[in-house]
Protein backbone atom coordinates (compact mmCIF):
# COMPACT_ATOMS: atom_id res chain seq x y z
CA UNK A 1 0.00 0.00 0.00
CA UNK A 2 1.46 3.40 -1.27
CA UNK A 3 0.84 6.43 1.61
CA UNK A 4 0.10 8.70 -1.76
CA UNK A 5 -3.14 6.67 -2.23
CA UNK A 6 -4.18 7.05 1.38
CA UNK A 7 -3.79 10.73 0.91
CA UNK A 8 -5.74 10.10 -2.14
CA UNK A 9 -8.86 8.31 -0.33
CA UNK A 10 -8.45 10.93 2.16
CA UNK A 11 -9.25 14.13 -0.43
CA UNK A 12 -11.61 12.41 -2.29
CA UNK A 13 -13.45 11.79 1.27
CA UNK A 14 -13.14 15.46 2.11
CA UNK A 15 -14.56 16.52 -0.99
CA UNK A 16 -16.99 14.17 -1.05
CA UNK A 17 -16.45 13.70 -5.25
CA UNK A 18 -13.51 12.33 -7.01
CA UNK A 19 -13.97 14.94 -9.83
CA UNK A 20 -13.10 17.36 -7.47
CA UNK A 21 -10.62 15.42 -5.58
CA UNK A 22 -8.94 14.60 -8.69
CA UNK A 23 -9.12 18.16 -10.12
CA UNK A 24 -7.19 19.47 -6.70
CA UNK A 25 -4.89 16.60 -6.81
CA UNK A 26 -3.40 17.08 -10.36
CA UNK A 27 -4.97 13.91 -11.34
CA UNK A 28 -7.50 12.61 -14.12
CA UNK A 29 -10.90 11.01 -12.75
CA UNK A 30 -9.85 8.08 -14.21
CA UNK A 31 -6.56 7.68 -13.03
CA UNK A 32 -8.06 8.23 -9.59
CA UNK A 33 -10.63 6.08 -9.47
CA UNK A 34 -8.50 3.27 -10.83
CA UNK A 35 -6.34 4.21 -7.38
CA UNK A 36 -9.24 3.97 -5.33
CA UNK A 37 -10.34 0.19 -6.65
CA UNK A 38 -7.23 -0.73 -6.07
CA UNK A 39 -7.16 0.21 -2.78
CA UNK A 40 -10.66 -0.98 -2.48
CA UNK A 41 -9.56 -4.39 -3.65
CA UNK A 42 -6.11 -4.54 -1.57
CA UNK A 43 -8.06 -3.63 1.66
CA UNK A 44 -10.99 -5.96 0.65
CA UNK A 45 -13.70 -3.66 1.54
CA UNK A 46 -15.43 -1.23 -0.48
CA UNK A 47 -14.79 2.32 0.51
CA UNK A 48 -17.43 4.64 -1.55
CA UNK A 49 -20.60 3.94 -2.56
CA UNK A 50 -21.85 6.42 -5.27
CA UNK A 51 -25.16 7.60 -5.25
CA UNK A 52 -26.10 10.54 -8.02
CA UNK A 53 -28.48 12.16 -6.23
CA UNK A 54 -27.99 13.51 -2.14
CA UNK A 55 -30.70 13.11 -0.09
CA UNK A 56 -30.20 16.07 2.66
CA UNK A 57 -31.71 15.71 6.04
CA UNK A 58 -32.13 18.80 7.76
CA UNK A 59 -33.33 18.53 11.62
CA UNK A 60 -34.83 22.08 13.41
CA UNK A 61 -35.33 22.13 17.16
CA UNK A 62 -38.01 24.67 18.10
């Protein structure tokens, strides 16, 4: 496991897209989200689920 790819899964968790995380990172989407199977596979668990559309909860206390 390369430390660069953690630091990968990291900014792609932060910006919750790895467009963007790709985009800050000098990388092409591609190229990261071939890193991020990988590291999917190697740990054996699957890191990201994908969803196109976010459902946002939004909780007021009166």
């Amino acid at each position: 496991m390369d430390i660069k790819v953690l630091k990968y899964f990291v900014e792609s968790a932060r910006k919750n897209s790895i467009s963007k995380a790709a985009n800050e990172l000098n990388l092409t989407q591609p190229t990261l989200s071939r890193q991020l199977k990988d590291l999917e596979f190697e740990l054996g668990y699957k890191l990201f689920c994908i969803i196109n559309i976010l459902l946002i909860l939004i909780l007021t206390i009166n």
